[in-house]
C-alpha atoms as a PDB file:
ATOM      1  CA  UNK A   1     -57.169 152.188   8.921  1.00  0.00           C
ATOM      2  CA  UNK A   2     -57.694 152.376  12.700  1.00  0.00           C
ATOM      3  CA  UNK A   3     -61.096 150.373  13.911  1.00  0.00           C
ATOM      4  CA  UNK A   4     -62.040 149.505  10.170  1.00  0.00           C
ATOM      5  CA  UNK A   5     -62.077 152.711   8.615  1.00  0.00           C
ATOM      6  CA  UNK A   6     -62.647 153.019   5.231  1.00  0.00           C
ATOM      7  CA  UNK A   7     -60.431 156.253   4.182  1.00  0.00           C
ATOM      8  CA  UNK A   8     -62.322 156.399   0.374  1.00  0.00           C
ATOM      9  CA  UNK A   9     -65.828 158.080   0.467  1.00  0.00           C
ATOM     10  CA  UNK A  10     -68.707 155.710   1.450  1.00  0.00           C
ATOM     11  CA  UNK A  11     -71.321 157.660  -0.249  1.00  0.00           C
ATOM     12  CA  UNK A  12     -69.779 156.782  -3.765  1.00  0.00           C
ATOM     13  CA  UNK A  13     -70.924 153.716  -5.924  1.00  0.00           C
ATOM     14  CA  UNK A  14     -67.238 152.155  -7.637  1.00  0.00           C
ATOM     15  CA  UNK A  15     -68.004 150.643 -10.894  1.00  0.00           C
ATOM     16  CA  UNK A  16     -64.169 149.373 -11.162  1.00  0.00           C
ATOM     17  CA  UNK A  17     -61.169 148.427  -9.771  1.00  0.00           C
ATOM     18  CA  UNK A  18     -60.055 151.653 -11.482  1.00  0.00           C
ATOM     19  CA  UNK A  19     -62.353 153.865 -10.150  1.00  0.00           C
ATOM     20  CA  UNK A  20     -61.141 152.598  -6.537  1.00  0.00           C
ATOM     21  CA  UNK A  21     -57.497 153.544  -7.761  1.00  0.00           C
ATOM     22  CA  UNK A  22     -58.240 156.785  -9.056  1.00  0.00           C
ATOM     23  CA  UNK A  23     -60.886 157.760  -5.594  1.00  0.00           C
ATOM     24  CA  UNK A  24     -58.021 156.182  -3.817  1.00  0.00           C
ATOM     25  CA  UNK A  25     -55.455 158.404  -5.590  1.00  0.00           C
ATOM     26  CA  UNK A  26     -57.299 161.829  -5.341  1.00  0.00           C
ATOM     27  CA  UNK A  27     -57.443 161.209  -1.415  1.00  0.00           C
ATOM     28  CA  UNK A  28     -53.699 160.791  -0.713  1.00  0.00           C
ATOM     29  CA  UNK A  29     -53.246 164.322  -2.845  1.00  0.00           C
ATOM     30  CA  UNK A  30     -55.612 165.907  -0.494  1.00  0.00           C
ATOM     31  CA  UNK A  31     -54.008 164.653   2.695  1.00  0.00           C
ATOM     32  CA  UNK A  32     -51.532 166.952   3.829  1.00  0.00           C
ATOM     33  CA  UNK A  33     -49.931 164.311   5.972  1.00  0.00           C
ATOM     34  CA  UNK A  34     -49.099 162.143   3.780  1.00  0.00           C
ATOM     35  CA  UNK A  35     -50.712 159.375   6.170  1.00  0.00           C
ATOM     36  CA  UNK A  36     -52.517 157.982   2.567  1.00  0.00           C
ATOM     37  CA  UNK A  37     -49.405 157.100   0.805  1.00  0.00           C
ATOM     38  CA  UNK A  38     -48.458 153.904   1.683  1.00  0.00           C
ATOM     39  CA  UNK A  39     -51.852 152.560   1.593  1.00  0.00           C
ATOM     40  CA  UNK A  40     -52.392 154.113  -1.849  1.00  0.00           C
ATOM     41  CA  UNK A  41     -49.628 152.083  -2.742  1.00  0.00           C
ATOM     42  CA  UNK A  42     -50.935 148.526  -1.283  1.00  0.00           C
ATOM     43  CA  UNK A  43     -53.970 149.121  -2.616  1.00  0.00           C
ATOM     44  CA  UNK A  44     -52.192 149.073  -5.935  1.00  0.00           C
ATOM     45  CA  UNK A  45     -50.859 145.972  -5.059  1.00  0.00           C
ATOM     46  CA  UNK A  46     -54.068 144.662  -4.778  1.00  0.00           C
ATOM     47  CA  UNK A  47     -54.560 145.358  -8.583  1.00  0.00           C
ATOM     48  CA  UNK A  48     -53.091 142.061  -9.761  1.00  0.00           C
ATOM     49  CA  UNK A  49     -55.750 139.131 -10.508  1.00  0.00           C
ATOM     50  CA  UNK A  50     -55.082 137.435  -7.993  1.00  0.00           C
ATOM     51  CA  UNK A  51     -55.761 139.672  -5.360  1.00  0.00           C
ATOM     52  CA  UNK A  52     -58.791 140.962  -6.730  1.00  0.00           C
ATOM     53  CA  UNK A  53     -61.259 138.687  -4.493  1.00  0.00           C
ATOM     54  CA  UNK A  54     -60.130 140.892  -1.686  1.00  0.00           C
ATOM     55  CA  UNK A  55     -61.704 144.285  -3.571  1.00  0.00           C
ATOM     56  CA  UNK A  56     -65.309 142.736  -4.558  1.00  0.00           C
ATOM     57  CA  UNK A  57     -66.896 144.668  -1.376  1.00  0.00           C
ATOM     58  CA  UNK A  58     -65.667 148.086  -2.995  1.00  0.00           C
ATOM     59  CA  UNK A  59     -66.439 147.185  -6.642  1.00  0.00           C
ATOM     60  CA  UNK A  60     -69.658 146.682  -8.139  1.00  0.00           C
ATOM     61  CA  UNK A  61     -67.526 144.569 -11.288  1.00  0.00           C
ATOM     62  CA  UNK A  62     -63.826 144.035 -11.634  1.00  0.00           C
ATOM     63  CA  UNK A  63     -63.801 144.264 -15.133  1.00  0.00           C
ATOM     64  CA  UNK A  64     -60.612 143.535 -17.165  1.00  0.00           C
ATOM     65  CA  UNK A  65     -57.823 143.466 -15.063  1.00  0.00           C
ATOM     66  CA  UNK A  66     -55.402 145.006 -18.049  1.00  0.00           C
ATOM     67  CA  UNK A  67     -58.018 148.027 -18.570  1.00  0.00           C
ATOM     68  CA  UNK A  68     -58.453 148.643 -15.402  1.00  0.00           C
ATOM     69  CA  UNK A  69     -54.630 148.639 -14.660  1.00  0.00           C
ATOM     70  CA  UNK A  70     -54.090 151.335 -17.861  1.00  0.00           C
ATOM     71  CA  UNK A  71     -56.388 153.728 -16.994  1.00  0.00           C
ATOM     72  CA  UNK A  72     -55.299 154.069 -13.313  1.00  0.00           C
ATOM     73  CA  UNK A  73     -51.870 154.243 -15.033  1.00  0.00           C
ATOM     74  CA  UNK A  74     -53.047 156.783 -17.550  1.00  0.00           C
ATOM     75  CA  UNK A  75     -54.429 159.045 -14.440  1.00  0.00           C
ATOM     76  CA  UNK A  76     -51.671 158.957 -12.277  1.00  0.00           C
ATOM     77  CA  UNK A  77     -49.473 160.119 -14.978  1.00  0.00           C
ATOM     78  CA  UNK A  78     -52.099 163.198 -15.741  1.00  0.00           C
ATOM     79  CA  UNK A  79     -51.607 163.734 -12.421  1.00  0.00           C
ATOM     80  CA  UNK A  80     -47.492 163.623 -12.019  1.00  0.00           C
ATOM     81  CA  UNK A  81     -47.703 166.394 -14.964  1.00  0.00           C
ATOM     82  CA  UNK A  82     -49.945 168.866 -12.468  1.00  0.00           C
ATOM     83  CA  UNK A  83     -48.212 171.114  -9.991  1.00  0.00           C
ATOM     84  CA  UNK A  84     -47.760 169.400  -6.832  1.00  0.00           C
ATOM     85  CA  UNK A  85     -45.460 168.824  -4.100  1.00  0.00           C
ATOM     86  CA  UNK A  86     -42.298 167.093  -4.584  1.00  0.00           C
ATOM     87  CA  UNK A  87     -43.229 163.660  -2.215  1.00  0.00           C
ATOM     88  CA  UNK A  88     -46.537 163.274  -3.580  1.00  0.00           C
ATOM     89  CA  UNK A  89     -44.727 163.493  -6.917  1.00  0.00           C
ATOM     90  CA  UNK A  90     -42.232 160.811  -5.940  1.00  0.00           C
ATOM     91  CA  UNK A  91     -44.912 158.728  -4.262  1.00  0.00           C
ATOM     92  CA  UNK A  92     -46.805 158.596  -7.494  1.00  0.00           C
ATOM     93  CA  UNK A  93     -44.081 157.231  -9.070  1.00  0.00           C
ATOM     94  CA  UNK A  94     -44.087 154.927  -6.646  1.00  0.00           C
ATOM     95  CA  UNK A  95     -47.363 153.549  -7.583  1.00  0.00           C
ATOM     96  CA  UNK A  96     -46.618 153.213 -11.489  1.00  0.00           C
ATOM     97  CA  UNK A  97     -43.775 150.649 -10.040  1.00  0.00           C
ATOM     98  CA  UNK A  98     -46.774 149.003  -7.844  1.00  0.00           C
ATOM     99  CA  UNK A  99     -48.057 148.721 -11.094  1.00  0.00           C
ATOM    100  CA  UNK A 100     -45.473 147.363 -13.015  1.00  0.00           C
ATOM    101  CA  UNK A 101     -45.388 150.289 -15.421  1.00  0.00           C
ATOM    102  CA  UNK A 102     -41.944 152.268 -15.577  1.00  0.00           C
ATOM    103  CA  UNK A 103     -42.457 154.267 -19.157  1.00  0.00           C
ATOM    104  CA  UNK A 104     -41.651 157.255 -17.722  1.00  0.00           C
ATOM    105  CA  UNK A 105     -38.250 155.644 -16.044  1.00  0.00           C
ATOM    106  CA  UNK A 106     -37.124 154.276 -19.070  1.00  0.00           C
ATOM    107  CA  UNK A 107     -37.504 157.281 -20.841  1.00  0.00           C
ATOM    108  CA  UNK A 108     -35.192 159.152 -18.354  1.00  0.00           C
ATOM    109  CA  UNK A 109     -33.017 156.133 -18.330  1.00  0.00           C
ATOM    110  CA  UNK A 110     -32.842 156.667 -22.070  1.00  0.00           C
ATOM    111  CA  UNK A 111     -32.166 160.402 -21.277  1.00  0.00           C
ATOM    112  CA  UNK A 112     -29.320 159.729 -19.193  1.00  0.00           C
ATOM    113  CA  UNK A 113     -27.741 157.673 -21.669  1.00  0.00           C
ATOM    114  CA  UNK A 114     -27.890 160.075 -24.565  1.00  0.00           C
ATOM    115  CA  UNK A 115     -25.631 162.727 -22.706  1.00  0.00           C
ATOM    116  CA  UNK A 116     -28.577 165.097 -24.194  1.00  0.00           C
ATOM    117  CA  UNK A 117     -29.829 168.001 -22.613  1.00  0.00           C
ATOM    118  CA  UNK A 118     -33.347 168.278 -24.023  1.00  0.00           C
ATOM    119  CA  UNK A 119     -36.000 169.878 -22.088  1.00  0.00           C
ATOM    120  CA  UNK A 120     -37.692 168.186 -19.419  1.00  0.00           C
ATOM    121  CA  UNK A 121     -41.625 167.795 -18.940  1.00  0.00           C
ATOM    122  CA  UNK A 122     -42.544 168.295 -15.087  1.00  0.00           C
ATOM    123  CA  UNK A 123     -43.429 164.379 -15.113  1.00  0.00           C
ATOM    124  CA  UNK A 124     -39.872 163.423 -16.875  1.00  0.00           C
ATOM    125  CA  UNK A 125     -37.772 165.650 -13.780  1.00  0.00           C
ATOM    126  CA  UNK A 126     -39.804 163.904 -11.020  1.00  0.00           C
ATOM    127  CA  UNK A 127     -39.017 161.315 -12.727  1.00  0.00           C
ATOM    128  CA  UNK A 128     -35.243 161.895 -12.897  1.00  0.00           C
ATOM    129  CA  UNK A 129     -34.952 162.765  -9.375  1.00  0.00           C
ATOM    130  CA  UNK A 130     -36.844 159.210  -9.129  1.00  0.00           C
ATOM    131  CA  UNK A 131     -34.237 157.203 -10.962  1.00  0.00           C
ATOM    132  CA  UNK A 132     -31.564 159.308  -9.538  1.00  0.00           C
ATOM    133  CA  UNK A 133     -32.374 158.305  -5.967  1.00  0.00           C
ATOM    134  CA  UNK A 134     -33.182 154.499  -6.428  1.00  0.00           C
ATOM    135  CA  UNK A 135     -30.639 153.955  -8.667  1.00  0.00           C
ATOM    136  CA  UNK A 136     -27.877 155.373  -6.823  1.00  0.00           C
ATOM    137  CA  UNK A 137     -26.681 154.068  -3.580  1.00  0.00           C
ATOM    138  CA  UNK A 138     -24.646 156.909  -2.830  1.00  0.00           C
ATOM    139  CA  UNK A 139     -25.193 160.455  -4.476  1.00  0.00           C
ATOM    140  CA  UNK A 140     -21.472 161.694  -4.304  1.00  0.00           C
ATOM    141  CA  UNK A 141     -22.244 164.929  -6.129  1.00  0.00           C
ATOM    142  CA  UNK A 142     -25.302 166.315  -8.192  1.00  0.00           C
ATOM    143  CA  UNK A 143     -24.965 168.931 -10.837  1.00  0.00           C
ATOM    144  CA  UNK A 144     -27.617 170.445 -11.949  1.00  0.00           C
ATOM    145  CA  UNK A 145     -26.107 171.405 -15.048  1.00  0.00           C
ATOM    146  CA  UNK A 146     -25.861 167.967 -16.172  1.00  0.00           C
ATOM    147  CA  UNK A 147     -29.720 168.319 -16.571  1.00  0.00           C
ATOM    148  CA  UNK A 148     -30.138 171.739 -17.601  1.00  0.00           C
ATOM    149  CA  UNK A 149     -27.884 174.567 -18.590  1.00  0.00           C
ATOM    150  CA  UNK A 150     -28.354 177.471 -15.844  1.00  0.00           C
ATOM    151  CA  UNK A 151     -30.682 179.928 -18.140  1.00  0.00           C
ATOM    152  CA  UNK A 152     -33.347 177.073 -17.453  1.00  0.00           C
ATOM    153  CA  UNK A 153     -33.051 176.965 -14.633  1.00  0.00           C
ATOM    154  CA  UNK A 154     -36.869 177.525 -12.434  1.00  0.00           C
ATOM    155  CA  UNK A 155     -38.113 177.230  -9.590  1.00  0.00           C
ATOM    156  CA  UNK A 156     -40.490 174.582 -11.010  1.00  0.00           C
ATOM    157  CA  UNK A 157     -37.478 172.221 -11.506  1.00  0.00           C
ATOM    158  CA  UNK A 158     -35.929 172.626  -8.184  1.00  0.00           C
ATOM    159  CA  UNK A 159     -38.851 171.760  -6.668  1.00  0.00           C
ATOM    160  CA  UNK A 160     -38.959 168.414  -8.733  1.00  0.00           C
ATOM    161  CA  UNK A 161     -35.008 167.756  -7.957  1.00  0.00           C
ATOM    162  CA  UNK A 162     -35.481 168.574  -4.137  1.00  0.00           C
ATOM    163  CA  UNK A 163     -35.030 165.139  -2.777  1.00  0.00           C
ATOM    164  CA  UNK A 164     -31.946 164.902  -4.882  1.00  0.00           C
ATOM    165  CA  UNK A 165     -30.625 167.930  -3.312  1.00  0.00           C
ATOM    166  CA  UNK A 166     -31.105 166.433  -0.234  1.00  0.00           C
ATOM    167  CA  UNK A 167     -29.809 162.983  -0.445  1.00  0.00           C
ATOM    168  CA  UNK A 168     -26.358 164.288  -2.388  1.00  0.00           C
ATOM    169  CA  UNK A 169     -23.155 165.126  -0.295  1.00  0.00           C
ATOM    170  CA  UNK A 170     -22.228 167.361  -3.346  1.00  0.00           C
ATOM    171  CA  UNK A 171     -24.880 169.431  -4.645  1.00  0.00           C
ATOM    172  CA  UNK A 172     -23.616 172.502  -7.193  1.00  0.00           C
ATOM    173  CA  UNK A 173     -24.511 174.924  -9.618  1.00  0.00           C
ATOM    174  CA  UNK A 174     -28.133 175.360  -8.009  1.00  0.00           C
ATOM    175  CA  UNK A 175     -29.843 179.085  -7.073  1.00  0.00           C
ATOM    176  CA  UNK A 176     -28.535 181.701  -4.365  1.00  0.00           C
ATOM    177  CA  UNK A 177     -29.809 180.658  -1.083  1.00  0.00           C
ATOM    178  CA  UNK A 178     -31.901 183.603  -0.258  1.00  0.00           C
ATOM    179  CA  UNK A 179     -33.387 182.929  -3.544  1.00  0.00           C
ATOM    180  CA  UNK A 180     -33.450 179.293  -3.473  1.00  0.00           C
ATOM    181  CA  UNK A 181     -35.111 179.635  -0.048  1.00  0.00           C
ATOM    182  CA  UNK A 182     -37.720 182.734  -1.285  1.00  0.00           C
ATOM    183  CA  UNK A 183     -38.846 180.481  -4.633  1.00  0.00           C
ATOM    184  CA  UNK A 184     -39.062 177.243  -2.545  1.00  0.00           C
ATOM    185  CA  UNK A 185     -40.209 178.094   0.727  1.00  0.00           C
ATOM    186  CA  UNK A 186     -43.939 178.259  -0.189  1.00  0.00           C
ATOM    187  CA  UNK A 187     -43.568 174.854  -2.952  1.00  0.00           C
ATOM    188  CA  UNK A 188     -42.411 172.330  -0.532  1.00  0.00           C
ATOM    189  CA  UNK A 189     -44.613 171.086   2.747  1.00  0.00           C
ATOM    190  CA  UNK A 190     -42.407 171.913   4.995  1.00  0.00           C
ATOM    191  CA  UNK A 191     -40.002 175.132   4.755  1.00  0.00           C
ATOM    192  CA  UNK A 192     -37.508 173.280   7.414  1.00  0.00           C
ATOM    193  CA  UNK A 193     -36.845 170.889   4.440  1.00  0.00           C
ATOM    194  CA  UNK A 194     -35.282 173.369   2.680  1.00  0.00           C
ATOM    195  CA  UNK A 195     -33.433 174.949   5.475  1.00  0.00           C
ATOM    196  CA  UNK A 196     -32.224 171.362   5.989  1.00  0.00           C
ATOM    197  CA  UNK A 197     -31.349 171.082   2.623  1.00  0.00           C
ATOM    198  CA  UNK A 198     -29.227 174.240   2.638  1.00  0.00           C
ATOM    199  CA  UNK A 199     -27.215 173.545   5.634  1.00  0.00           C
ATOM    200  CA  UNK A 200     -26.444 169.807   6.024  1.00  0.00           C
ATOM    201  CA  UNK A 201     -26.182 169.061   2.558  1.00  0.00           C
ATOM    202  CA  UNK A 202     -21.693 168.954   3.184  1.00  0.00           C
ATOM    203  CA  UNK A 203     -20.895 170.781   0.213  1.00  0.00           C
ATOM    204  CA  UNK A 204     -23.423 172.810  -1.279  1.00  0.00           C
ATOM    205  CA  UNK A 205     -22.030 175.073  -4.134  1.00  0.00           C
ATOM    206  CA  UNK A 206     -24.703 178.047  -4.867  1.00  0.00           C
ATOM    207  CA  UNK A 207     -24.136 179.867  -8.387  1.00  0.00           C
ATOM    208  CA  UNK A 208     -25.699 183.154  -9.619  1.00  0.00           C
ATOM    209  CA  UNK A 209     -29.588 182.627 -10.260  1.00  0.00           C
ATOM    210  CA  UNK A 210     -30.289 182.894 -13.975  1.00  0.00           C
ATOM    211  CA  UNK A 211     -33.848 183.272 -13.264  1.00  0.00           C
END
């Protein structure tokens, strides 16, 4: 935001506040710095009514403040289902708190509860790995097979639990490391993550893959 900038295309016409969110939302997935994130989420901030005088020069009309608010939430979702990294997932969940909306936390918080192990959508395990790391002010130990029992387990679904890898001073029952590191090396920005993840994490117990 350097010398006024305006990071969303100026050559586009926004009808809505939702349009903004949704421009807004498709430019931090393109940034491969990550540089977009926190401003997507103060923009989102600037979604409730009473901030909404400061938005008129980037919206033609407001429009309802509740519509407006359910279809950015509605598109963010669609776009925690799609394949990307494991940040940008966590950073859109991120925004549906900005928002006020946590449907897909209470439906993992639900999950937990249950002692169930149903399948997972992509959305629901960023979503887990979401919970699990704002929830918990210490990660002693996380077992994947809490989650999932091993013949599940993918690639897909590391990816999605990476952060809780990461942040755990136990992690067990995950991939071999040479495959761990050959599935996830091209899924996650930056392949020193997953080095990192693989040698500080204190106790990281590696099982047979079942893939």
């Amino acid at each position: 935001m350097k010398e006024q900038r305006n990071v969303l295309k100026q050559n586009q016409v926004c009808r809505t506040l939702s349009d903004v969110h949704m421009r807004a939302v498709d430019q931090a997935l393109k940034s491969q710095t990550g540089h977009l994130d926190l401003f997507l989420r103060f923009l989102l901030g600037l979604s409730l009514e009473s901030n909404q005088k400061f938005l008129h020069s980037l919206v033609t009309q407001t429009g309802s403040s509740s519509q407006n608010k359910e279809e950015t939430v509605q598109y963010i979702k669609q776009k925690i289902s799609e394949d990307l990294s494991t940040e940008k997932s966590i950073n859109l969940l991120h925004c549906l708190n900005e928002l006020g909306d946590d449907s897909l936390v209470k439906e993992i918080q639900q999950y937990l509860k249950s002692g169930a192990q149903s399948e997972l959508s992509p959305s629901q395990w960023s979503a887990l790995a979401f919970v699990l790391l704002t929830t918990a002010q210490d990660l002693e130990e996380f077992d994947l097979n809490k989650y999932i029992t091993p013949d599940k387990i993918r690639d897909k679904i590391l990816v999605r639990v990476m952060p809780v890898i990461a942040a755990s001073r136990k992690a067990i029952n995950l991939l071999d490391q040479t495959l761990l590191l050959s599935h996830l090396d091209s899924r996650i920005s930056s392949s020193m993550f997953i080095q990192r993840v693989c040698d500080d994490v204190p106790q990281l117990k590696l099982s047979p893959s079942q893939i």
